[in-house]
Protein backbone atom coordinates (compact mmCIF):
# COMPACT_ATOMS: atom_id res chain seq x y z
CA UNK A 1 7.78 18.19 5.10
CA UNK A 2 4.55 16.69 3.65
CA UNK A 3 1.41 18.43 3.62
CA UNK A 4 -0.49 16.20 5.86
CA UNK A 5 -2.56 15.75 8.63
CA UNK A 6 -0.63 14.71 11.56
CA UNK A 7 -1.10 11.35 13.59
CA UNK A 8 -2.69 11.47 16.54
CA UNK A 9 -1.78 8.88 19.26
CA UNK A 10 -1.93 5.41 20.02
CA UNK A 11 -2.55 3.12 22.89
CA UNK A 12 -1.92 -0.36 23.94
CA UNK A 13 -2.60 -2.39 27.27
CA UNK A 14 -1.81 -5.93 28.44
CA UNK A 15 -3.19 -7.76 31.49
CA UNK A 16 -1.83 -10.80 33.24
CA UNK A 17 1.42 -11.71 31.03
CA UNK A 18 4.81 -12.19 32.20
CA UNK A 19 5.97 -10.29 29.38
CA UNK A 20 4.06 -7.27 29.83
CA UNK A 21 6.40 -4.46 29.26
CA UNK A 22 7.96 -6.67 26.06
CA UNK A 23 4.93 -7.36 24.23
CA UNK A 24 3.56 -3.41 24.97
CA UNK A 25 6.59 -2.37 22.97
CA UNK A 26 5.80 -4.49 20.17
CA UNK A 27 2.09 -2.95 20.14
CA UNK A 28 3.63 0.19 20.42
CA UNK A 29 6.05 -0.50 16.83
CA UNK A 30 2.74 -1.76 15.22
CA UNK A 31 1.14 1.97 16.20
CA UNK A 32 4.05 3.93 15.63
CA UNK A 33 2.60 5.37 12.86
CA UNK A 34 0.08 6.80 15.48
CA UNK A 35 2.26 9.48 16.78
CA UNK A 36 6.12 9.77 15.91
CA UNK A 37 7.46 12.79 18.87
CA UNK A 38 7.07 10.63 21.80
CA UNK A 39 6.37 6.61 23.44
CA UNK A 40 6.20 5.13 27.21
CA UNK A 41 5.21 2.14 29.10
CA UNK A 42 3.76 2.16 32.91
CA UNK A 43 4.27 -1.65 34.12
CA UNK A 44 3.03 -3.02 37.10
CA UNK A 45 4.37 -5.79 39.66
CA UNK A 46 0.88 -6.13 41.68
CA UNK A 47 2.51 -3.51 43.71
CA UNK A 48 4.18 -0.99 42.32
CA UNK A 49 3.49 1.27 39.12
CA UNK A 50 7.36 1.96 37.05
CA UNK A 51 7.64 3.94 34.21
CA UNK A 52 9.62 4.42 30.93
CA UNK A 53 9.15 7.57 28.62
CA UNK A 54 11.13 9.41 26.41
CA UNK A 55 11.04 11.73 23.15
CA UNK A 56 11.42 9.86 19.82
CA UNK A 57 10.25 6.66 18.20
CA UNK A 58 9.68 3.53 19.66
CA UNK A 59 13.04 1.60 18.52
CA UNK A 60 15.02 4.80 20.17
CA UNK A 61 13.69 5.17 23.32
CA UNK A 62 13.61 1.35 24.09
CA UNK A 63 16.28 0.58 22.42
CA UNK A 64 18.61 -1.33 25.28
CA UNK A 65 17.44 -4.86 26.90
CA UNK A 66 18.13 -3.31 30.28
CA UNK A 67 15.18 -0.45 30.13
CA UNK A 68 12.69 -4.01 30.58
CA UNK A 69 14.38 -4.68 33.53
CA UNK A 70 13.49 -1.51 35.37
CA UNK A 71 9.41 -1.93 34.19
CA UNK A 72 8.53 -5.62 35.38
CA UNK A 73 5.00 -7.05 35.97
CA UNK A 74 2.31 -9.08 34.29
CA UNK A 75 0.26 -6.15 33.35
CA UNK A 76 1.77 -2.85 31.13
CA UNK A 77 -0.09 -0.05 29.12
CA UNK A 78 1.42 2.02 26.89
CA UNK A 79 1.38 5.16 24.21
CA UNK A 80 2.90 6.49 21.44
CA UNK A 81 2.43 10.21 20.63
CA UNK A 82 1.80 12.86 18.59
CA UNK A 83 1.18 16.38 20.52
CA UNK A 84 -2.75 17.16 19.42
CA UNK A 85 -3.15 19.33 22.60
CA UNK A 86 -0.06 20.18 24.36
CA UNK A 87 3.41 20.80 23.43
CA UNK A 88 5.97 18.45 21.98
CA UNK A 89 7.36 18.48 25.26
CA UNK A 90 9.28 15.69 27.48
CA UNK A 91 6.59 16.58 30.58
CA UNK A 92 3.75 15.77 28.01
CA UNK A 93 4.77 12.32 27.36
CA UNK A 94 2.38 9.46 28.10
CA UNK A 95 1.10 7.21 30.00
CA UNK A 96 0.68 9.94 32.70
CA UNK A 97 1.19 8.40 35.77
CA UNK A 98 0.17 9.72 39.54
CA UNK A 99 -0.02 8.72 42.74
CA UNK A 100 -2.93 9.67 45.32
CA UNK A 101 -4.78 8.51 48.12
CA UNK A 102 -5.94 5.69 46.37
CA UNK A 103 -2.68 4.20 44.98
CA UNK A 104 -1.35 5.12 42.00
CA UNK A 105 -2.82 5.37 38.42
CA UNK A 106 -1.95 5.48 35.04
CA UNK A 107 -3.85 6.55 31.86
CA UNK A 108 -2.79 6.43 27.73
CA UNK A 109 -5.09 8.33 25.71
CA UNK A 110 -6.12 8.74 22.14
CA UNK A 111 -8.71 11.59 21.63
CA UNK A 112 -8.99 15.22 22.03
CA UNK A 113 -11.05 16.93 25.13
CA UNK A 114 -12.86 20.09 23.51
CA UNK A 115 -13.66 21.32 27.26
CA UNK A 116 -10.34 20.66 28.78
CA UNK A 117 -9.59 24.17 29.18
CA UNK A 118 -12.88 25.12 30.47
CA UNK A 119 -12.67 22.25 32.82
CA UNK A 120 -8.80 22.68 33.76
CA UNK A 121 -9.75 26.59 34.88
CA UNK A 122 -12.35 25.37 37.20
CA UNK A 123 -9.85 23.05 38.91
CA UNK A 124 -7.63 25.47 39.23
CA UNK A 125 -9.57 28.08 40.78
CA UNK A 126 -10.38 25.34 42.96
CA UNK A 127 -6.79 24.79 43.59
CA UNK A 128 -5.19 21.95 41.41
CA UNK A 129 -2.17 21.89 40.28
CA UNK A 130 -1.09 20.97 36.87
CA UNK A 131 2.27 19.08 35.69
CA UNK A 132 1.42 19.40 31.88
CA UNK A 133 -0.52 21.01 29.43
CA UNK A 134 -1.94 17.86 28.05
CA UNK A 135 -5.62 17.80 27.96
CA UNK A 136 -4.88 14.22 29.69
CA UNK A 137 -4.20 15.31 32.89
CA UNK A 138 -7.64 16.71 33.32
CA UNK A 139 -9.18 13.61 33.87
CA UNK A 140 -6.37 13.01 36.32
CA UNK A 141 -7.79 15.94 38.56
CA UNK A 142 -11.38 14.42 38.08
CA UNK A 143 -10.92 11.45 38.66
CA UNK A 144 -8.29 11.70 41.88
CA UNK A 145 -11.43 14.09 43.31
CA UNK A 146 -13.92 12.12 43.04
CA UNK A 147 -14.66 10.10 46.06
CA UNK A 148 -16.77 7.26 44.52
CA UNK A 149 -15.78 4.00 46.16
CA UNK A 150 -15.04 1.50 43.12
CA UNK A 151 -12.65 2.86 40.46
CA UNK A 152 -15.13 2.12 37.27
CA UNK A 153 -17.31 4.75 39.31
CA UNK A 154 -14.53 7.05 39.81
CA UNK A 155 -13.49 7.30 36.12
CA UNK A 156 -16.80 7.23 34.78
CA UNK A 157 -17.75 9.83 37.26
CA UNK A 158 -14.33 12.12 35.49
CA UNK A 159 -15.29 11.34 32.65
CA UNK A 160 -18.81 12.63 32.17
CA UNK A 161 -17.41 15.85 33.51
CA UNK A 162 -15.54 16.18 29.92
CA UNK A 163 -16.68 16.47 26.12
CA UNK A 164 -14.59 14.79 23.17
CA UNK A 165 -12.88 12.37 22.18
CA UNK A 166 -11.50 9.27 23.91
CA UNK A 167 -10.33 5.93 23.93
CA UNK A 168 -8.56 5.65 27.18
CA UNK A 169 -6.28 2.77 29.32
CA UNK A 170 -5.83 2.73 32.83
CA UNK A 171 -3.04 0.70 35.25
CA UNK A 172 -3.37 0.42 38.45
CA UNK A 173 -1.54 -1.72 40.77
CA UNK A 174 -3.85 -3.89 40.42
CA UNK A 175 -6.36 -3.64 37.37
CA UNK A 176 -6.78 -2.19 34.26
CA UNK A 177 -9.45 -0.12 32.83
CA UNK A 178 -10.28 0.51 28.91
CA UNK A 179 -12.92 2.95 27.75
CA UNK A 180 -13.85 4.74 24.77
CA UNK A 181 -16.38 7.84 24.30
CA UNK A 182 -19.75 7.53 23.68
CA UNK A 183 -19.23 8.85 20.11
CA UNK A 184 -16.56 6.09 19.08
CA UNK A 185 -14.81 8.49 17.91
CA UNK A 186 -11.17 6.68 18.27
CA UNK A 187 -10.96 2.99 17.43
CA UNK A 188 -10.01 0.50 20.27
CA UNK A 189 -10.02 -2.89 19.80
CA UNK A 190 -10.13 -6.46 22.82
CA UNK A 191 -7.70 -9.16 22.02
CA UNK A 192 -6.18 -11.69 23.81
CA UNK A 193 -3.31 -13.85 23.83
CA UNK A 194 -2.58 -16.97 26.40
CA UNK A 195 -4.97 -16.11 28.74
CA UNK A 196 -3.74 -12.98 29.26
CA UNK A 197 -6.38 -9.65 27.50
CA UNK A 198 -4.78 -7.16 25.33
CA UNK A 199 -6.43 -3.51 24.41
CA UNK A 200 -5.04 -1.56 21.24
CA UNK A 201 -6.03 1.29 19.32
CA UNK A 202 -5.79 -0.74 15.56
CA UNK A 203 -5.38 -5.13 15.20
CA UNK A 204 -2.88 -4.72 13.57
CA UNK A 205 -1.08 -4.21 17.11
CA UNK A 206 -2.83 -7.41 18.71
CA UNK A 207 -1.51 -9.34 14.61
CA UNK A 208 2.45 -8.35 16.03
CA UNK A 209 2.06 -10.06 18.94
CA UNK A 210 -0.74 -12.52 17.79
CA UNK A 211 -2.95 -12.10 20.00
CA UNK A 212 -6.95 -13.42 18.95
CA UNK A 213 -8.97 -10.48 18.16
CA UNK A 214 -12.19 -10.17 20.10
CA UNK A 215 -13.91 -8.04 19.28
CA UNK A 216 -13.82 -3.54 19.22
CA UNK A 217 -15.49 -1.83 22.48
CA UNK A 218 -18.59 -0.34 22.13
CA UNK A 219 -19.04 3.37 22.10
CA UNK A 220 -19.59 4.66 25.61
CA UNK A 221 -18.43 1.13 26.41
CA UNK A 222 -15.65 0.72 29.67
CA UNK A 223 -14.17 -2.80 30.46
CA UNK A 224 -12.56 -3.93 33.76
CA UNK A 225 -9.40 -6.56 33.58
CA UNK A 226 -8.52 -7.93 37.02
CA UNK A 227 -7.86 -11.44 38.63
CA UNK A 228 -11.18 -12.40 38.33
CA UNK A 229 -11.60 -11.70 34.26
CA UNK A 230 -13.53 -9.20 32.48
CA UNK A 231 -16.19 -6.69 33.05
CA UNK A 232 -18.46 -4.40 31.12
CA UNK A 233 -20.11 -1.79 31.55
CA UNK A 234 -21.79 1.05 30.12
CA UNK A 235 -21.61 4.19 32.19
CA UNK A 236 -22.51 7.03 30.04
CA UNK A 237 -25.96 8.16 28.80
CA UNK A 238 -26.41 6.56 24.90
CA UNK A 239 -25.90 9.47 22.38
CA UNK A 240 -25.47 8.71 18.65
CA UNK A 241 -21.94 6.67 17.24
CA UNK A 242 -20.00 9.05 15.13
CA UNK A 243 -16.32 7.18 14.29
CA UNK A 244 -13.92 9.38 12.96
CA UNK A 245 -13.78 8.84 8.59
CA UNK A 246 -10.22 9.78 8.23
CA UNK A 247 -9.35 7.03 10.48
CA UNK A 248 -10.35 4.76 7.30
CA UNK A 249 -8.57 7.46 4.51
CA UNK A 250 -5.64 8.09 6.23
CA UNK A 251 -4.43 7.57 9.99
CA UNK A 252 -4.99 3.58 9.99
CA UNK A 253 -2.63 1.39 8.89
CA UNK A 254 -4.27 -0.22 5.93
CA UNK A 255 -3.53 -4.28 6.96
CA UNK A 256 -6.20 -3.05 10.32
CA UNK A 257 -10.03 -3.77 10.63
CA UNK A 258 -11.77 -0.74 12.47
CA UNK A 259 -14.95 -0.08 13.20
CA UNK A 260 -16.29 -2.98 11.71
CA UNK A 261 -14.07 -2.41 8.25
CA UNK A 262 -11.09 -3.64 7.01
CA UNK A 263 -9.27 -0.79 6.02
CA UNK A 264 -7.34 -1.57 2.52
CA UNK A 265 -10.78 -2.99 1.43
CA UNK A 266 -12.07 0.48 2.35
CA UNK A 267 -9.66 2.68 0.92
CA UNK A 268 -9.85 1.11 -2.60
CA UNK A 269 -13.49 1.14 -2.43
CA UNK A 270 -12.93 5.03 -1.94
CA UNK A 271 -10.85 4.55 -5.29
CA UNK A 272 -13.31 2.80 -6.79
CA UNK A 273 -16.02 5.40 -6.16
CA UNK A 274 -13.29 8.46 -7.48
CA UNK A 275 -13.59 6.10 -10.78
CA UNK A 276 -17.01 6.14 -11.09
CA UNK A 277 -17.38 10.14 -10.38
CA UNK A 278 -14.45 11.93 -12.06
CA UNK A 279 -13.15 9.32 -15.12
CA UNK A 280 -10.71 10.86 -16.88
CA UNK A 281 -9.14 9.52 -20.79
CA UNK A 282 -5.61 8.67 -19.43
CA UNK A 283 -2.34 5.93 -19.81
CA UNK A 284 -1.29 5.13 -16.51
CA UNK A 285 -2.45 5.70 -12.31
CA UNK A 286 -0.01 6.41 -10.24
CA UNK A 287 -0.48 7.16 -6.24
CA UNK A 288 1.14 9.05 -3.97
CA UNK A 289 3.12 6.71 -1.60
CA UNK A 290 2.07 5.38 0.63
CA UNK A 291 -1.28 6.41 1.40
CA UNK A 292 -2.09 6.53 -1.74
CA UNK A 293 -2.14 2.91 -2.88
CA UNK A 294 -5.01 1.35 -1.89
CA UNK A 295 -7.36 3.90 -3.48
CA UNK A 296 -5.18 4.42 -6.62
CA UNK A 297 -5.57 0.55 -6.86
CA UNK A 298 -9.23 0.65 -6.67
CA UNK A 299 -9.34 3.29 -9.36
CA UNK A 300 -7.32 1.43 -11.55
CA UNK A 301 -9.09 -1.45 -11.53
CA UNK A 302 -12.58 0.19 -12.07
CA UNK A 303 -11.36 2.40 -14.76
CA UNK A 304 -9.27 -0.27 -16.66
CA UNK A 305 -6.33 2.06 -16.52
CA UNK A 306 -3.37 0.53 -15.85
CA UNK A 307 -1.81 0.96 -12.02
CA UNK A 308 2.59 1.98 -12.13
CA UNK A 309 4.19 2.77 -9.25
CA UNK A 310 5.59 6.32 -11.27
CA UNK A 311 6.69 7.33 -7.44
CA UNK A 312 8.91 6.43 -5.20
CA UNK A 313 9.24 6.42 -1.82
CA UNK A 314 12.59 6.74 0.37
CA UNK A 315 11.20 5.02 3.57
CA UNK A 316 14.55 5.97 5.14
CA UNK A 317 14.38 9.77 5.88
CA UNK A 318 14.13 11.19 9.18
CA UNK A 319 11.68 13.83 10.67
CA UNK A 320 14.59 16.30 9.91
CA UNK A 321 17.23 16.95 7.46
CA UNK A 322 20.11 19.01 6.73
CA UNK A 323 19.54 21.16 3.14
CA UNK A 324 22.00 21.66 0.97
CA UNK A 325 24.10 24.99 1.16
CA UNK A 326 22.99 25.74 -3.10
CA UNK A 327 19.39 25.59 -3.33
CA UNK A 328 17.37 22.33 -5.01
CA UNK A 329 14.20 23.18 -6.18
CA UNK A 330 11.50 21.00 -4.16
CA UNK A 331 14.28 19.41 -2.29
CA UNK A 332 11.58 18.70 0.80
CA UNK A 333 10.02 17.24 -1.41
CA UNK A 334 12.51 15.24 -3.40
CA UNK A 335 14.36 13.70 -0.75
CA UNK A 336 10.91 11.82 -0.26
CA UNK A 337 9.67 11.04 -3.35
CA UNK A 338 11.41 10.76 -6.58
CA UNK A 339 9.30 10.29 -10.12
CA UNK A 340 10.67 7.01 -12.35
CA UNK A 341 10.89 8.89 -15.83
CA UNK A 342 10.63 5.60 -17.66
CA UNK A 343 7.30 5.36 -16.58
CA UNK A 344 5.96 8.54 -16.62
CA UNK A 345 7.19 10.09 -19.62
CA UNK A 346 5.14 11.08 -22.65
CA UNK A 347 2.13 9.73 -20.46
CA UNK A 348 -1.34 10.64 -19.49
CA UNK A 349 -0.95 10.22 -15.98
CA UNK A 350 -4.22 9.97 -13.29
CA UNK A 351 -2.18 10.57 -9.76
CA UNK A 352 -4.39 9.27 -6.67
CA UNK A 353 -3.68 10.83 -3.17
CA UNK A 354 -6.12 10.54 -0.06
CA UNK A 355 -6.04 14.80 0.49
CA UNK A 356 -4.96 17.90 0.13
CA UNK A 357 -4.19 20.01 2.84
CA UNK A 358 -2.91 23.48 2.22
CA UNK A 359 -1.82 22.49 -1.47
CA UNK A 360 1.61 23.29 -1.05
CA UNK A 361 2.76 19.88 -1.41
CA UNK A 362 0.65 19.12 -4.38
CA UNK A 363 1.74 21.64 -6.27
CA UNK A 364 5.24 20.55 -5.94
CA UNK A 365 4.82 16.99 -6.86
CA UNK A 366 2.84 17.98 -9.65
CA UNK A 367 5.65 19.76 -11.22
CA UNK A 368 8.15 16.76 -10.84
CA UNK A 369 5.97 14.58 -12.69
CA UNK A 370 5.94 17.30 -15.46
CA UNK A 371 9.64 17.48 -15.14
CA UNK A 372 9.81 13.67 -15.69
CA UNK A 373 7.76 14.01 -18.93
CA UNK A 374 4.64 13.38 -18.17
CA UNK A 375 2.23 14.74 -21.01
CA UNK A 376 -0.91 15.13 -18.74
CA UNK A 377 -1.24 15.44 -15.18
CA UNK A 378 -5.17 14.57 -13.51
CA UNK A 379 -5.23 14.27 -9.76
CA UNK A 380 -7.62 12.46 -8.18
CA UNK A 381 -8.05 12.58 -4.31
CA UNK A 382 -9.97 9.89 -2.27
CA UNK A 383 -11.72 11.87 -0.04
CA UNK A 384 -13.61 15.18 -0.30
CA UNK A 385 -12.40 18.37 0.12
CA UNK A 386 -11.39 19.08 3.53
CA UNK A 387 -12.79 22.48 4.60
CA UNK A 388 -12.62 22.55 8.54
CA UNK A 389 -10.44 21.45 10.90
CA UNK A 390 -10.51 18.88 13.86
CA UNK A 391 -11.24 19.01 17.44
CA UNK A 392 -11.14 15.16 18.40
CA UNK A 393 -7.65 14.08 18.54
CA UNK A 394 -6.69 15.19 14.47
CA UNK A 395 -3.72 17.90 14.46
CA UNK A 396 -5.52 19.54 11.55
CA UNK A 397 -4.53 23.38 10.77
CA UNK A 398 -6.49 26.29 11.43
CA UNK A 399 -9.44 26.60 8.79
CA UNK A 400 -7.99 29.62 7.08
CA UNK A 401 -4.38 27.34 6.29
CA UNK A 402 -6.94 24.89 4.45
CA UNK A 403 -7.14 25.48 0.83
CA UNK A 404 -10.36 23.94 1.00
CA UNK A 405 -12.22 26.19 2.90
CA UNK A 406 -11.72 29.47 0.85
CA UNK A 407 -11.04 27.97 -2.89
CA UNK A 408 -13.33 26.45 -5.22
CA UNK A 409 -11.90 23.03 -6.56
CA UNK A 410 -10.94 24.65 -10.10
CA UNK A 411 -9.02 27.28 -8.20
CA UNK A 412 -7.15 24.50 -6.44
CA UNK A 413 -6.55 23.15 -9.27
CA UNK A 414 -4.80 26.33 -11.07
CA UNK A 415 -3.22 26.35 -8.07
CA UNK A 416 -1.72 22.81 -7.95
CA UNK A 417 -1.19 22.98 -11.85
CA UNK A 418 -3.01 19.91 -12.87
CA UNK A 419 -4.52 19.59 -15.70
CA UNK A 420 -7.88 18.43 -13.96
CA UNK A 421 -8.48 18.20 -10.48
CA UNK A 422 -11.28 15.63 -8.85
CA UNK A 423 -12.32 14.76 -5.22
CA UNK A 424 -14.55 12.00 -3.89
CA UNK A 425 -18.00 13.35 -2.94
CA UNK A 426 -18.80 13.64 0.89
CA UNK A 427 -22.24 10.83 -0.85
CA UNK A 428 -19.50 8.65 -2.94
CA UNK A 429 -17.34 8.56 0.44
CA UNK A 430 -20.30 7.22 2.91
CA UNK A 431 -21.49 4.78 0.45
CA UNK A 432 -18.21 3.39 -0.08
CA UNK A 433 -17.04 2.95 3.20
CA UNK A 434 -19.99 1.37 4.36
CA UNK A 435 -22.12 1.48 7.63
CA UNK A 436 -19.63 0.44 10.43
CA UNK A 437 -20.50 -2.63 12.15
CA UNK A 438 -21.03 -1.56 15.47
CA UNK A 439 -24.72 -1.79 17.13
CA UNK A 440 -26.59 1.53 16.68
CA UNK A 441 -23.96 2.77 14.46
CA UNK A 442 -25.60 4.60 11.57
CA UNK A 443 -22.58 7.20 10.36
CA UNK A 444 -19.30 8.67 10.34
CA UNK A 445 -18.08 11.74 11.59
CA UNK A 446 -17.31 13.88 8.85
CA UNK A 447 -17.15 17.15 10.43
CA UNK A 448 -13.78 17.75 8.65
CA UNK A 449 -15.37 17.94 5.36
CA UNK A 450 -18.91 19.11 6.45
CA UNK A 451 -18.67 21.22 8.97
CA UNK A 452 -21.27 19.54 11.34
CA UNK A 453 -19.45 18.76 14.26
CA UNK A 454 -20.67 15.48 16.32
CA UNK A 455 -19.91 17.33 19.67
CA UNK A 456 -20.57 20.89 21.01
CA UNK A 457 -17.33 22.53 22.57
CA UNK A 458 -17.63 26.20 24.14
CA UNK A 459 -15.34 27.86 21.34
CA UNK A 460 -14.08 27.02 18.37
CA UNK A 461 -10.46 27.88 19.01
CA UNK A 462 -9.49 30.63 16.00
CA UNK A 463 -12.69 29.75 14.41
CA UNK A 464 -15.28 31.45 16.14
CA UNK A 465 -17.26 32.95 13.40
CA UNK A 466 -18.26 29.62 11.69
CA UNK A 467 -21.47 29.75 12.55
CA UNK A 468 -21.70 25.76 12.49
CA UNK A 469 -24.21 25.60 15.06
């Protein structure tokens, strides 16, 4: 329906709790907006690994008292989905959970693999067998071959066999294992809550349950939770951090602190910035809802132009709809948003959003507002323009569906029909968001919006020809 990028995923792990499974479906409602198509907890007893999974949000698939009683344990991880590499498919559900000749295992994982498929041919020349088509499972295979003793070695050993993007949670029956790539890619934050040690992709899971925050890992950083407490380690050779930017314009829930940064502060610094490079002579900002906030705030407030909520949101449609049987012009569109004339009309109107896509969606809003009156229409968009598409855990579309990539920002604009059209400069973005706090962290990865990709992968999917290298 909207012209967006899609969520990715997002995990969630407790340790040594009674109510394991209970509190890893609360962390799982805080990070629904993570991934919407699919959710599941792996508990464990001490003995035993049980699983629940199922297509659909959180509140749906655990949505009767009795599914708890068939997951018990003091320790539970688990994941909430959107399909970034595989198909939105029951079998691709996570946490993926095996058994071997070690016991059984479970992993949750945020991130994108660039090599899986180069790695998943060798193993299955070699004579592996594969359940599902999610990148995932690969590290599965590695990790149930390798014949390390200790399991740190084992999945350390897996993982250095793959490229990409990770933040990762094990279960076994025993212990559980957190980890995220030596880039940083994917947040993944340490809390915990009476006595027991909590791992999340955002706090804003470990603020649900309140649970103390910690502290985030480290890139290239793995922790072990058993009996005996915590571990660190760090297994992989150093390379440079390179957290993912859109995590603070878009995929984070704004009331979280990532990578050092609390991300409402960020986003309306990014409106702040937009302010200072593309002013505009207007009455009234108005964002898009709900991204859009934050940054339309901070542009209000540093260009002395009034902030109205000229949008609003219906927070109560579903991923699907039936259309009417006579056509409504925009009605995708409508359904969702819906312009408050009073407001808008006769007006000037400066309307913030955090990106456009493939413009389609922009171009649709833009002509409501008209319809509602409005006398000018400047857009603004806190973030630059977003040329190339994502291979670490985004579900970005292919580069030629990016308007970005092949039109010039006044042709967007004609496009789009605003009046003026203004994006944050890939400069403006960096300086507002800040260095994140995180030792030897000195950058984002923008590779969305430059093209200089943090991580070599052997193809570029449909975009071979880049020449980015």
């Amino acid at each position: 329906m909207f012209d967006k990028f899609n969520d990715e995923c997002g995990v969630f792990g407790v340790y040594g709790h009674p109510e394991a499974a209970n509190l890893t479906y609360l962390g799982l409602y805080a990070l629904q907006h993570r991934g919407q198509e699919s959710c599941g907890i792996v508990a464990s007893d001490g003995s035993r690994l049980r699983a629940h999974k199922g297509m659909g949000l959180v509140a749906d698939v655990f949505k009767h008292d009795s599914v708890f009683e068939t997951i018990p344990g003091e320790s539970a991880i688990g994941h909430v989905r959107y399909s970034t590499a595989g198909g939105n498919d029951f079998k691709n559900c996570q946490p993926i959970m095996v058994d071997y000749h070690r016991g059984g295992i479970a992993v949750a994982h945020n991130g994108n693999l660039v090599n899986a498929q180069e790695v998943r041919n060798d193993l299955e020349r070699k004579g592996s067998i594969f359940s599902t088509v999610a990148d995932t499972e690969v590290i599965i295979h590695l990790l149930a071959r390798s014949e390390c003793d200790s399991l740190t070695e084992r999945i350390a050993t897996a993982l250095n066999q793959v490229k990409g993007a990770y933040s990762l949670v094990f279960l076994t029956e025993t212990r559980m294992v957190a980890v995220r790539d030596p880039n940083g890619f994917r947040p993944l934050v340490l809390g915990k809550l009476d006595g027991a040690y909590v791992v999340a992709s955002e706090t804003c899971a470990l603020d649900l349950i309140e649970a103390q925050f910690i502290r985030e890992l480290e890139p290239g950083e793995m922790v072990l939770i058993d009996k005996t407490g915590l571990q660190s380690f760090h297994p992989f050779a150093q390379t440079q951090p390179s957290p993912c930017i859109f995590e603070h314009i878009y995929f984070a829930r704004p009331d979280s602190t990532i990578f050092g940064q609390q991300v409402y502060h960020v986003r309306k610094e990014f409106g702040r910035m937009l302010a200072r490079e593309h002013a505009v002579e207007a009455d009234l900002v108005i964002p898009i809802p709900d991204s859009g906030v934050p940054a339309a705030i901070g542009y209000a407030e540093e260009s002395g132009i009034p902030f109205q909520l000229g949008l609003i949101r219906n927070h109560y449609v579903g991923r699907t709809f039936i259309e009417p049987q006579q056509s409504i012009r925009h009605f995708g569109v409508k359904i969702k948003l819906n312009p408050v004339r009073e407001i808008i009309e006769g007006k000037r109107v400066v309307v913030i959003d955090d990106s456009i896509v493939r413009g389609t969606t922009a171009r649709k809003i833009i002509k409501m507002i008209r319809n509602a009156g409005a006398k000018e229409v400047h857009v603004r968009i806190s973030s630059p323009p977003t040329s190339y598409p994502c291979y670490y855990g985004i579900d970005t579309p292919t580069r030629k569906e990016l308007i970005s990539s092949s039109h010039s920002v006044e042709e967007i604009n004609r496009y789009i029909t605003s009046d003026t059209l203004g994006y944050l400069s890939i400069e403006g973005m960096h300086t507002a968001a800040g260095a994140p706090i995180v030792d030897n962290v000195k950058g984002y990865c923008d590779a969305c919006f430059s093209g200089k990709y943090p991580v070599r992968f052997p193809r570029l999917k449909d975009d071979t020809q880049l020449g980015l290298f």
